[in-house]
Protein backbone atom coordinates (compact mmCIF):
# COMPACT_ATOMS: atom_id res chain seq x y z
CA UNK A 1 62.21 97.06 61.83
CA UNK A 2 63.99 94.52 64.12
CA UNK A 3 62.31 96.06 66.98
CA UNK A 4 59.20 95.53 65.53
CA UNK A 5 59.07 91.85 64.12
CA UNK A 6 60.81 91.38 68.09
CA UNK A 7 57.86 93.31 69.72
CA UNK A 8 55.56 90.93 67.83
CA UNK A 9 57.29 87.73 67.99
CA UNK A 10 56.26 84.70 69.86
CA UNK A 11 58.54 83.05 72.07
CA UNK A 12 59.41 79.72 69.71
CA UNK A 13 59.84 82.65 66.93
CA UNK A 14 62.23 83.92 68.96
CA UNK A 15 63.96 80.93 69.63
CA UNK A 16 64.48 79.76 65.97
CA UNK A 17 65.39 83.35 65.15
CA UNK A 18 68.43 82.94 67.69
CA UNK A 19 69.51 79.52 66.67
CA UNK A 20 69.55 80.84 62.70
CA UNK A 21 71.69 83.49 63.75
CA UNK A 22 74.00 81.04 65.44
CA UNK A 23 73.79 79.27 62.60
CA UNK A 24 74.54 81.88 60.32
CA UNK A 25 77.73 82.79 62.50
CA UNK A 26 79.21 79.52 62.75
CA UNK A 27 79.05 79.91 58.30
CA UNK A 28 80.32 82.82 58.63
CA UNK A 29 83.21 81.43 61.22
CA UNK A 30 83.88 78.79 59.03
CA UNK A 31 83.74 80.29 55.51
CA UNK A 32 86.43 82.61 57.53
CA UNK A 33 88.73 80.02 58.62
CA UNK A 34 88.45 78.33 54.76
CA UNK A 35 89.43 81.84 53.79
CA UNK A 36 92.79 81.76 55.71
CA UNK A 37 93.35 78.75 54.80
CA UNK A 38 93.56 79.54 51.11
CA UNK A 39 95.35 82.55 51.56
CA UNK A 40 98.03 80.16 53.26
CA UNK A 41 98.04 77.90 50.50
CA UNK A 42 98.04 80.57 48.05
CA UNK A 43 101.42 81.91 50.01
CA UNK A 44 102.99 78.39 49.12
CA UNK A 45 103.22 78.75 45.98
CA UNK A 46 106.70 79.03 44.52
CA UNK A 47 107.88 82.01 43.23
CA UNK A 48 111.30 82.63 41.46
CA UNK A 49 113.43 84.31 43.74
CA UNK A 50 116.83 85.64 42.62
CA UNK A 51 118.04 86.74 46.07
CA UNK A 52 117.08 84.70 48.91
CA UNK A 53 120.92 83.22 48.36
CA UNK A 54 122.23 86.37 49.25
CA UNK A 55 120.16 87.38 52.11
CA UNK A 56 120.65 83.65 53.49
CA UNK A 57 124.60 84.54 53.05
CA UNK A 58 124.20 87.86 54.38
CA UNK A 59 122.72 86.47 57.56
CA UNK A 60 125.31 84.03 58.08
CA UNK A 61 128.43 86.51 57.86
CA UNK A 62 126.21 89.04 59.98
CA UNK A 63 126.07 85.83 62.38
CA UNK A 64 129.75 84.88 62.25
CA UNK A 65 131.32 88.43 62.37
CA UNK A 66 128.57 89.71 64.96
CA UNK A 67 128.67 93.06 62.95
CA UNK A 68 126.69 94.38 60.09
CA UNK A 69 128.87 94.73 56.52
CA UNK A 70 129.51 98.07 55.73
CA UNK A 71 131.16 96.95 52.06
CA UNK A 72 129.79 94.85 49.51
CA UNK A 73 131.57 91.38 50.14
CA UNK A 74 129.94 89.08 47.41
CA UNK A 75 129.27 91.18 44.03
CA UNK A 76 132.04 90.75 42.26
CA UNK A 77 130.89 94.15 40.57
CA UNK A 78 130.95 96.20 43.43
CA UNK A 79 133.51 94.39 45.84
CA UNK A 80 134.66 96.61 48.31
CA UNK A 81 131.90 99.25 47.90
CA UNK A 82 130.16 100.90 50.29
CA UNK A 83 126.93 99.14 51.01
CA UNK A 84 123.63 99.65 53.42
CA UNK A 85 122.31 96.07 54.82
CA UNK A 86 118.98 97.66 55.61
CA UNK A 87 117.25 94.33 56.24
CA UNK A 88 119.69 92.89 58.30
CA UNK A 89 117.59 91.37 61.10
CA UNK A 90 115.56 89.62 58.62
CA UNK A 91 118.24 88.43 56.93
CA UNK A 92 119.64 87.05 60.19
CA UNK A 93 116.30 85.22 61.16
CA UNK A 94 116.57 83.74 57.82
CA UNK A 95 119.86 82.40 58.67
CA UNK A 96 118.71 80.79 61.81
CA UNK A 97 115.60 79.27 60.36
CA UNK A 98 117.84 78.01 57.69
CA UNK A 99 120.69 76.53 59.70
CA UNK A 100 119.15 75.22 62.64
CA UNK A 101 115.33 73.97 61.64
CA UNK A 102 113.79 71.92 58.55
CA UNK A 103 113.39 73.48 55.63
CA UNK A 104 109.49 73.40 55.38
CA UNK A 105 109.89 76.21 58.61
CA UNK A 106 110.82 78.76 55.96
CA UNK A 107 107.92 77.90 53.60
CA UNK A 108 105.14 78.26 57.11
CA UNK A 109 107.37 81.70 57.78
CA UNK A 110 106.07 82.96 54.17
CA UNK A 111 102.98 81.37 54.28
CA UNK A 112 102.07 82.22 57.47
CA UNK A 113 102.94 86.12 57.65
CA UNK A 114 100.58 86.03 54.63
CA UNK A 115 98.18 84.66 56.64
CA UNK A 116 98.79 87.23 59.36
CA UNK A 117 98.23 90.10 56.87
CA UNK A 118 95.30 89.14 55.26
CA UNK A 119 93.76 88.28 58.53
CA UNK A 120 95.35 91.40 59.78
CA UNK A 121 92.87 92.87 56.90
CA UNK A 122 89.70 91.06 57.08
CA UNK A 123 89.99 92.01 60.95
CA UNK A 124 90.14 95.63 59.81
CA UNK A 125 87.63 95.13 56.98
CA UNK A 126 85.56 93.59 59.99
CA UNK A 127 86.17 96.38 62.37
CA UNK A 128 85.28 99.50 59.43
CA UNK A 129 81.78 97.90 58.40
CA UNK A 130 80.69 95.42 60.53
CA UNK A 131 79.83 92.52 57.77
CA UNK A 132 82.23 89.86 58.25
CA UNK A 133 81.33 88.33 54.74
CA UNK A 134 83.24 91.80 53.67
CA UNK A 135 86.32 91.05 55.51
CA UNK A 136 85.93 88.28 54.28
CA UNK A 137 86.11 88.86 50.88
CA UNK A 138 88.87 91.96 51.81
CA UNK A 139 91.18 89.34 53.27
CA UNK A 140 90.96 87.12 49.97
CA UNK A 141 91.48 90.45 47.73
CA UNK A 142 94.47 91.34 49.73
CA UNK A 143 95.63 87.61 48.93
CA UNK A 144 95.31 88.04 45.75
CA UNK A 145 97.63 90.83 45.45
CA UNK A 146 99.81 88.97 47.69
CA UNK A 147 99.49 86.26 45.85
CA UNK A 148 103.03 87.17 43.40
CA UNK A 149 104.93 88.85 46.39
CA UNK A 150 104.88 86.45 48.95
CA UNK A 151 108.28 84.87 49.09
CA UNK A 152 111.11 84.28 51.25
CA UNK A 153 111.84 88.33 51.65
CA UNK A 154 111.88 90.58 54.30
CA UNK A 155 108.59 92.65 52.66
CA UNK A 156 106.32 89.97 54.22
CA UNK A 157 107.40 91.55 57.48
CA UNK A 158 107.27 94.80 56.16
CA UNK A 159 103.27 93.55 55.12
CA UNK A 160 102.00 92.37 58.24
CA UNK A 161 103.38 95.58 59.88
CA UNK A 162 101.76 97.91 57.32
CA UNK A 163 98.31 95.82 58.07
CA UNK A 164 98.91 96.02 61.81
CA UNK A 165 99.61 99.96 61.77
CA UNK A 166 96.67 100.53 60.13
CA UNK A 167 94.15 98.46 62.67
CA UNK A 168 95.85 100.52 65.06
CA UNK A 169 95.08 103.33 63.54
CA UNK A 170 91.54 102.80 63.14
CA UNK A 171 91.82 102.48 66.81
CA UNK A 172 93.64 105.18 67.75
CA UNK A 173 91.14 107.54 65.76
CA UNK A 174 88.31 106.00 67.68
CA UNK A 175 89.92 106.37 70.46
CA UNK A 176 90.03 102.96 71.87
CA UNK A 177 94.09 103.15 71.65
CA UNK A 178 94.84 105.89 73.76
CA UNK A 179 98.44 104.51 73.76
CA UNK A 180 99.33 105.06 70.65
């Protein structure tokens, strides 16, 4: 039908036809940008988090000793059992955001990997059907989910990755990532 109405269409027609679309994309651009920007206000809010101590302290003995615990130092519990720090690395960035920047760095680290993951999704939303408004509105479902999980915890890594591994694989199977 496009080919038609363009077949028949003057050359002012034309014109105002492009500048709507341009118009119509810089909405769209904007309406995009507003949508990241409440998914990184929606990742401020506070959430009650019983273990962010612990991870901060974990980080700092990791830092101090320069090994990872093997036994439960801090439970009193478990002292002395055996114990798997499986998010060590986090738990050490933690530290260093904690000890040697402002405070407020920690809230843009939560806020921001949200950010990441949603736009992570719209990108993919984007990429699958072409409608931008649809990532659009993908990216601000995916916040709303987020919305009670993002916090100071090693998942919001774990969330961008899962978003990221799943672009690329929507690449991969159209083969436009031949490196994966």
């Amino acid at each position: 039908m496009s080919s038609l109405v363009s077949a028949r269409s003057t050359p002012d027609e034309l014109r105002s036809s492009t500048s709507l679309d341009r118009v119509a994309g810089c909405v769209l651009g904007v309406c995009m940008v507003l949508a990241l920007v409440a998914v990184f206000f929606l990742c401020l809010r506070p959430i009650a988090a019983t273990d962010f101590w612990w991870q901060l302290r974990t980080g700092e003995l990791i830092v101090r000793t320069g090994s990872i615990p093997t036994r439960d130092p801090f439970s009193w519990t478990a002292a002395g059992q055996p114990w798997t720090v499986h998010e060590w690395l986090t738990e050490v960035l933690f530290y260093l955001l904690y000890e040697h920047l402002p405070r407020w760095v920690l809230l843009g680290y939560k806020a921001g990997l949200g950010v990441v993951a949603c736009g992570l999704v719209l990108a993919r939303a984007w990429q699958r059907t072409r409608s931008l408004a649809l990532g659009i509105l993908a990216a601000l479902l995916a916040a709303w989910v987020l919305r009670n999980y993002a916090d100071l915890r090693p998942q919001m890594m774990s969330f961008v990755l899962l978003a990221g591994l799943l672009l690329a694989l929507d690449h991969y199977q159209e083969e436009r990532a031949p490196w994966l």
